[in-house]
Protein backbone atom coordinates (compact mmCIF):
# COMPACT_ATOMS: atom_id res chain seq x y z
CA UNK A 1 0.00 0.00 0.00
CA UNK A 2 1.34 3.36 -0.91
CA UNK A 3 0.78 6.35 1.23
CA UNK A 4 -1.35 8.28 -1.32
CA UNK A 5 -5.03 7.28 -1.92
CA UNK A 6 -6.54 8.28 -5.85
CA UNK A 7 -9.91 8.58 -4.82
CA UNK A 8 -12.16 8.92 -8.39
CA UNK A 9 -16.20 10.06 -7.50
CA UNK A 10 -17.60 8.13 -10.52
CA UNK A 11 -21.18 7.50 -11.60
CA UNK A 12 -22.26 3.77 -13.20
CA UNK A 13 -23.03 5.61 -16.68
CA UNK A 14 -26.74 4.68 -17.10
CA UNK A 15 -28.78 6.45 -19.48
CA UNK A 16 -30.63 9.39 -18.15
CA UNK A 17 -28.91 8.97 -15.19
CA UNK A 18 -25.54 10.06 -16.12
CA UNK A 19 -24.33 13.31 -17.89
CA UNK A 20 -27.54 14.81 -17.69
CA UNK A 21 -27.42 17.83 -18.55
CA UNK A 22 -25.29 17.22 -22.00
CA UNK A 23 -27.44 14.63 -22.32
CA UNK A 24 -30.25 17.28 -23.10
CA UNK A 25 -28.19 18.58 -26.20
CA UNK A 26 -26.91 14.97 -27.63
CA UNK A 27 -29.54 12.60 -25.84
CA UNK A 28 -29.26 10.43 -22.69
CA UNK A 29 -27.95 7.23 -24.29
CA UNK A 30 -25.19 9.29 -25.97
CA UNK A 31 -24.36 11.06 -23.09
CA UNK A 32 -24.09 7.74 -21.13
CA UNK A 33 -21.86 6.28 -23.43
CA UNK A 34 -19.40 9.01 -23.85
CA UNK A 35 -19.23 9.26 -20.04
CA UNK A 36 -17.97 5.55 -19.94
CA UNK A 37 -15.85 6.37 -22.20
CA UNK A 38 -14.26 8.85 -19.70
CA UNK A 39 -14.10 6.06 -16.52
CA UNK A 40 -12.73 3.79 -19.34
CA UNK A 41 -9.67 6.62 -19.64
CA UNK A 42 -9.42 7.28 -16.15
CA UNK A 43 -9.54 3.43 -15.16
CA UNK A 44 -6.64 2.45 -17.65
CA UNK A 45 -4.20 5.81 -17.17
CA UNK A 46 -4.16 5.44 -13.42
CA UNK A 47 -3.71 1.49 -13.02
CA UNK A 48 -0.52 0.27 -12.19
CA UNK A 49 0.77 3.89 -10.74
CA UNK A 50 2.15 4.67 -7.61
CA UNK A 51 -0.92 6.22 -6.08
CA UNK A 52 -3.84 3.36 -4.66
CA UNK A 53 -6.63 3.85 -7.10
CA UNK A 54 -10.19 3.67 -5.06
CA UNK A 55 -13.51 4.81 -6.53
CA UNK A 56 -15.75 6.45 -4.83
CA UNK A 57 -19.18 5.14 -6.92
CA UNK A 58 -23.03 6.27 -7.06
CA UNK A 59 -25.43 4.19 -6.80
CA UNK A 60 -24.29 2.27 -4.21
CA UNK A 61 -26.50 -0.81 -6.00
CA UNK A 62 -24.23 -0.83 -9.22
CA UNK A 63 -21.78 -3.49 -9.13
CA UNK A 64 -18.82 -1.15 -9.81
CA UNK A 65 -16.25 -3.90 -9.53
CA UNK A 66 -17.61 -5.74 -12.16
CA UNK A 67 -18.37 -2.95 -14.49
CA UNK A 68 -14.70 -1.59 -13.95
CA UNK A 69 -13.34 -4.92 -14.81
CA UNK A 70 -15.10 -4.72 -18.07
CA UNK A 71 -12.61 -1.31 -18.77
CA UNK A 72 -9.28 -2.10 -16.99
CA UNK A 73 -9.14 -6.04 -16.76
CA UNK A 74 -5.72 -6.22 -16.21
CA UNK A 75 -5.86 -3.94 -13.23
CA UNK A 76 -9.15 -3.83 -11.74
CA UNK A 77 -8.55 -6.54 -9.11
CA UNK A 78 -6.09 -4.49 -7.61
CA UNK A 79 -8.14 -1.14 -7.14
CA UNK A 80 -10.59 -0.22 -4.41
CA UNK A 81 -14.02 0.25 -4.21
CA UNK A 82 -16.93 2.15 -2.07
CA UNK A 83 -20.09 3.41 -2.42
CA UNK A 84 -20.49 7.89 -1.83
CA UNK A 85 -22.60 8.34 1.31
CA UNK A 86 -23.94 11.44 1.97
CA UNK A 87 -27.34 13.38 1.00
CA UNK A 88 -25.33 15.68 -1.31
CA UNK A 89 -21.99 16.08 -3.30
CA UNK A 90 -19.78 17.96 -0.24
CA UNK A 91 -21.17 15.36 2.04
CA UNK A 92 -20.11 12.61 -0.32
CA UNK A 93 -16.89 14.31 -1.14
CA UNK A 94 -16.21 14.26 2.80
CA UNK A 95 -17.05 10.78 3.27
CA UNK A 96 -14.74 9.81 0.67
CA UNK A 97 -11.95 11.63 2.87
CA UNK A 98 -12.81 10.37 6.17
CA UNK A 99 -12.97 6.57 4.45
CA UNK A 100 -9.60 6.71 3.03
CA UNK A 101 -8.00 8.50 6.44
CA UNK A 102 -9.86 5.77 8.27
CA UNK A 103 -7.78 3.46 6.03
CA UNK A 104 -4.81 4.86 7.11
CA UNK A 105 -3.31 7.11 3.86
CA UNK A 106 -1.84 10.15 4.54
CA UNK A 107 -2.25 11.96 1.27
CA UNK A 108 -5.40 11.97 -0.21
CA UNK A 109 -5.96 13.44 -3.85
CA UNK A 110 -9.28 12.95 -5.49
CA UNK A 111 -10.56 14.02 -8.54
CA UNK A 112 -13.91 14.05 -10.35
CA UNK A 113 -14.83 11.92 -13.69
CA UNK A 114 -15.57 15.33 -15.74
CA UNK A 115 -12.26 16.00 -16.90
CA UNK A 116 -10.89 12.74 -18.80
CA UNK A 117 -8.00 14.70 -19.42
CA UNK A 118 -6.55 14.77 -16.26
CA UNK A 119 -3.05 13.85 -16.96
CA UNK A 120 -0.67 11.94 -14.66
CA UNK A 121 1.40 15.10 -14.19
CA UNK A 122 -1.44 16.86 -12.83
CA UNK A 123 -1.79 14.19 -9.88
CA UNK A 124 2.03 14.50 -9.36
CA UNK A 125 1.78 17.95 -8.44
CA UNK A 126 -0.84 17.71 -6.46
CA UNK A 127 1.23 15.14 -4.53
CA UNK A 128 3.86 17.40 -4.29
CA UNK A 129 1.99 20.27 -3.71
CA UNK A 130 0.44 18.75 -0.57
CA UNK A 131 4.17 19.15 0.72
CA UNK A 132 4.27 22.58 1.67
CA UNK A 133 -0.25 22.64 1.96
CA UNK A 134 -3.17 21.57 4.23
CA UNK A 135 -5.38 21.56 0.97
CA UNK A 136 -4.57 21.75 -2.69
CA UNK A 137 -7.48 22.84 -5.38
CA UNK A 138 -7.80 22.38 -9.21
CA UNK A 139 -9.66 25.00 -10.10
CA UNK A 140 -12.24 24.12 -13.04
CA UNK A 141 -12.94 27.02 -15.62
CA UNK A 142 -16.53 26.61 -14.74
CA UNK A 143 -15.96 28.14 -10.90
CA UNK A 144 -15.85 24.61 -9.39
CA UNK A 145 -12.38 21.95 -9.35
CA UNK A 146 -11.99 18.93 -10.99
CA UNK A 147 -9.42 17.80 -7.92
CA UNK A 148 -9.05 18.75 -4.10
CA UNK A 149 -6.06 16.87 -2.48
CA UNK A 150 -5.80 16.68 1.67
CA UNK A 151 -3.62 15.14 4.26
CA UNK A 152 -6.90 15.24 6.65
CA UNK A 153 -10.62 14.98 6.19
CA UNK A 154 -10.71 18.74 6.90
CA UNK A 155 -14.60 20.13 6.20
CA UNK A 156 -14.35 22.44 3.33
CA UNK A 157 -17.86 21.18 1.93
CA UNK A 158 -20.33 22.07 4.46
CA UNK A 159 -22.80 25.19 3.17
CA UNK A 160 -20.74 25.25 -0.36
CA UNK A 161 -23.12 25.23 -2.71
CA UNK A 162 -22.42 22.56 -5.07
CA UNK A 163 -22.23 22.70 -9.02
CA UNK A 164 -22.30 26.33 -8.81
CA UNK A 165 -19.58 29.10 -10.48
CA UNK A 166 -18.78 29.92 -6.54
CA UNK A 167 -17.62 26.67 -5.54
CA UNK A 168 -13.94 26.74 -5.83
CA UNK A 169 -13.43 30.42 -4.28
CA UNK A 170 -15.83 29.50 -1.82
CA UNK A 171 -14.10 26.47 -0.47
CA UNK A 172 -10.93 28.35 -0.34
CA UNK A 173 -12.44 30.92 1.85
CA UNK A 174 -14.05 28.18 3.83
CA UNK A 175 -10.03 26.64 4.31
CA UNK A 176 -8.66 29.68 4.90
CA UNK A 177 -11.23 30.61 8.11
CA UNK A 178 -9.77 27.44 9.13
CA UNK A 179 -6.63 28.51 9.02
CA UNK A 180 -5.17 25.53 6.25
CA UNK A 181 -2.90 26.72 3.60
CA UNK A 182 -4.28 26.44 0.15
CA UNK A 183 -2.47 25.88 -2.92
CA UNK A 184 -3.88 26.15 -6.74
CA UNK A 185 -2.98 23.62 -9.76
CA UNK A 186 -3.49 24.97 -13.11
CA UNK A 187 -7.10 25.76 -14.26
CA UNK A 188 -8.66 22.96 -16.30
CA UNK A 189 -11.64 22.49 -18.31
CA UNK A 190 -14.51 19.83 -17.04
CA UNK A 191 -17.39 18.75 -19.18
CA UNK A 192 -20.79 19.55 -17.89
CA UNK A 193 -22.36 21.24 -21.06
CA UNK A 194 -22.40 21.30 -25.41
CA UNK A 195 -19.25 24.09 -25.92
CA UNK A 196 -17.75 22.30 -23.06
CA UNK A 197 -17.76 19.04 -24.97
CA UNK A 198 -16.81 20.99 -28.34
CA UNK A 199 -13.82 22.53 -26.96
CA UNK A 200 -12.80 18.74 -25.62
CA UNK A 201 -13.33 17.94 -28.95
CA UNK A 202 -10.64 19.92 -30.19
CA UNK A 203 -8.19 18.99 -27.58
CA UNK A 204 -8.52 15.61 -28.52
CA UNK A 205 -8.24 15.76 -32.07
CA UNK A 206 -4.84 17.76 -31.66
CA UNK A 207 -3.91 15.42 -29.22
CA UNK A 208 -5.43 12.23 -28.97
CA UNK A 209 -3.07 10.61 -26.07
CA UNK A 210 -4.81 13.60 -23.22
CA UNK A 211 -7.62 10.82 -23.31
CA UNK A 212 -7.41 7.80 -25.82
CA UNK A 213 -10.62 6.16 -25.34
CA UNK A 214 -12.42 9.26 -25.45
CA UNK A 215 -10.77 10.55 -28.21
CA UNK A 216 -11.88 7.04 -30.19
CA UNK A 217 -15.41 7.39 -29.31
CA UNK A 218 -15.54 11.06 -30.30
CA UNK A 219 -13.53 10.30 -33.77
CA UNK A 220 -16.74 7.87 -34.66
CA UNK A 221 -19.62 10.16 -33.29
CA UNK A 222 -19.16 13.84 -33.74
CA UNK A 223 -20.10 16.02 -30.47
CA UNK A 224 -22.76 17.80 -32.75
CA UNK A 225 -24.70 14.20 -34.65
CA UNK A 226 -23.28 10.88 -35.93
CA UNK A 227 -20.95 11.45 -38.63
């Protein structure tokens, strides 16, 4: 066991269910597929890495295990698994801190399933960024983050309101009432909307390797209809 827990909060992609609100510009089942196209990115760049990989999966009736073993065989035996608990996102987000503490890791660096191009590099600085922080943000262009990195479950979730353009400066006024020293990573774009996925779109087709499987999927069905 290394000392670092990847924590990734993770939906089971199911149609109308999953991606919701792109789902109202390309459809549900679209949505739901790209999306596991995303877990299918996240689940093969992070196996075999020094961090231990756990997911942190909604609804706590999939059978994540199984599903994840469909995208990473290879590897998925040796990741970790637990349902969110919580009546909202910063009570989940908490819980997933407080489980891996309670397992004994000392860094803990999670990240959320919008961004499939969350590289490797980005997770290393975090980790070394948590050298010299109490709490270390990725901001998301949105106003949110797409990661938020800890050495303890500290609550910087309570009253934030969630999915919201405030969420990231809010949080870091939150840790800094708290007195915990907050560091930034590098803005990066997450995909809740249309021009979000458009501008992924882009990315990808400069620059496939950012996310491979999602790059596949979006090279056979264009963002904007099938091709």
């Amino acid at each position: 066991m290394s000392n670092t827990a990847l924590v990734i909060i993770a939906r089971y992609p199911a149609s109308g269910k999953t991606k919701t609100r792109l789902g109202r510009t390309i459809g549900n089942d679209r949505a739901a597929t790209l999306y596991q196209a995303f877990l299918t990115d996240f689940a093969q760049r992070f196996s075999g890495e020094a961090y231990d990989v756990h997911w942190a999966y909604t609804p706590p009736e999939a059978n994540f295990p199984a599903f994840i073993a469909t995208l990473a065989p290879s590897y998925a035996q040796y990741m970790t698994y637990f349902p969110q608990q919580g009546a909202d996102l910063g009570s989940r987000l908490h819980h997933a801190f407080k489980e891996t503490h309670k397992r004994g890791f000392e860094r803990t660096i999670l990240i959320s399933s919008d961004s499939p191009h969350i590289s490797l590099a980005t997770i290393g600085n975090a980790y070394k960024a948590l050298d010299h922080a109490d709490i270390v943000l990725g901001p998301a262009e949105d106003g949110g983050y797409y990661l938020i990195a800890m050495h303890q479950p500290h609550d910087v979730f309570t009253g934030i309101p969630m999915s919201t353009s405030v969420v990231c400066q809010m949080t870091i006024d939150l840790a800094q009432r708290q007195e915990l020293l907050v560091r930034l990573l590098h803005p990066l774009l997450d995909i809740d909307e249309l021009p979000d996925l458009l501008r992924l779109a882009e990315l990808l087709q400069e620059n496939p390797t950012l996310a491979p499987a999602t790059a596949a999927h979006l090279s056979l069905v264009h963002p904007l209809g099938a091709r």
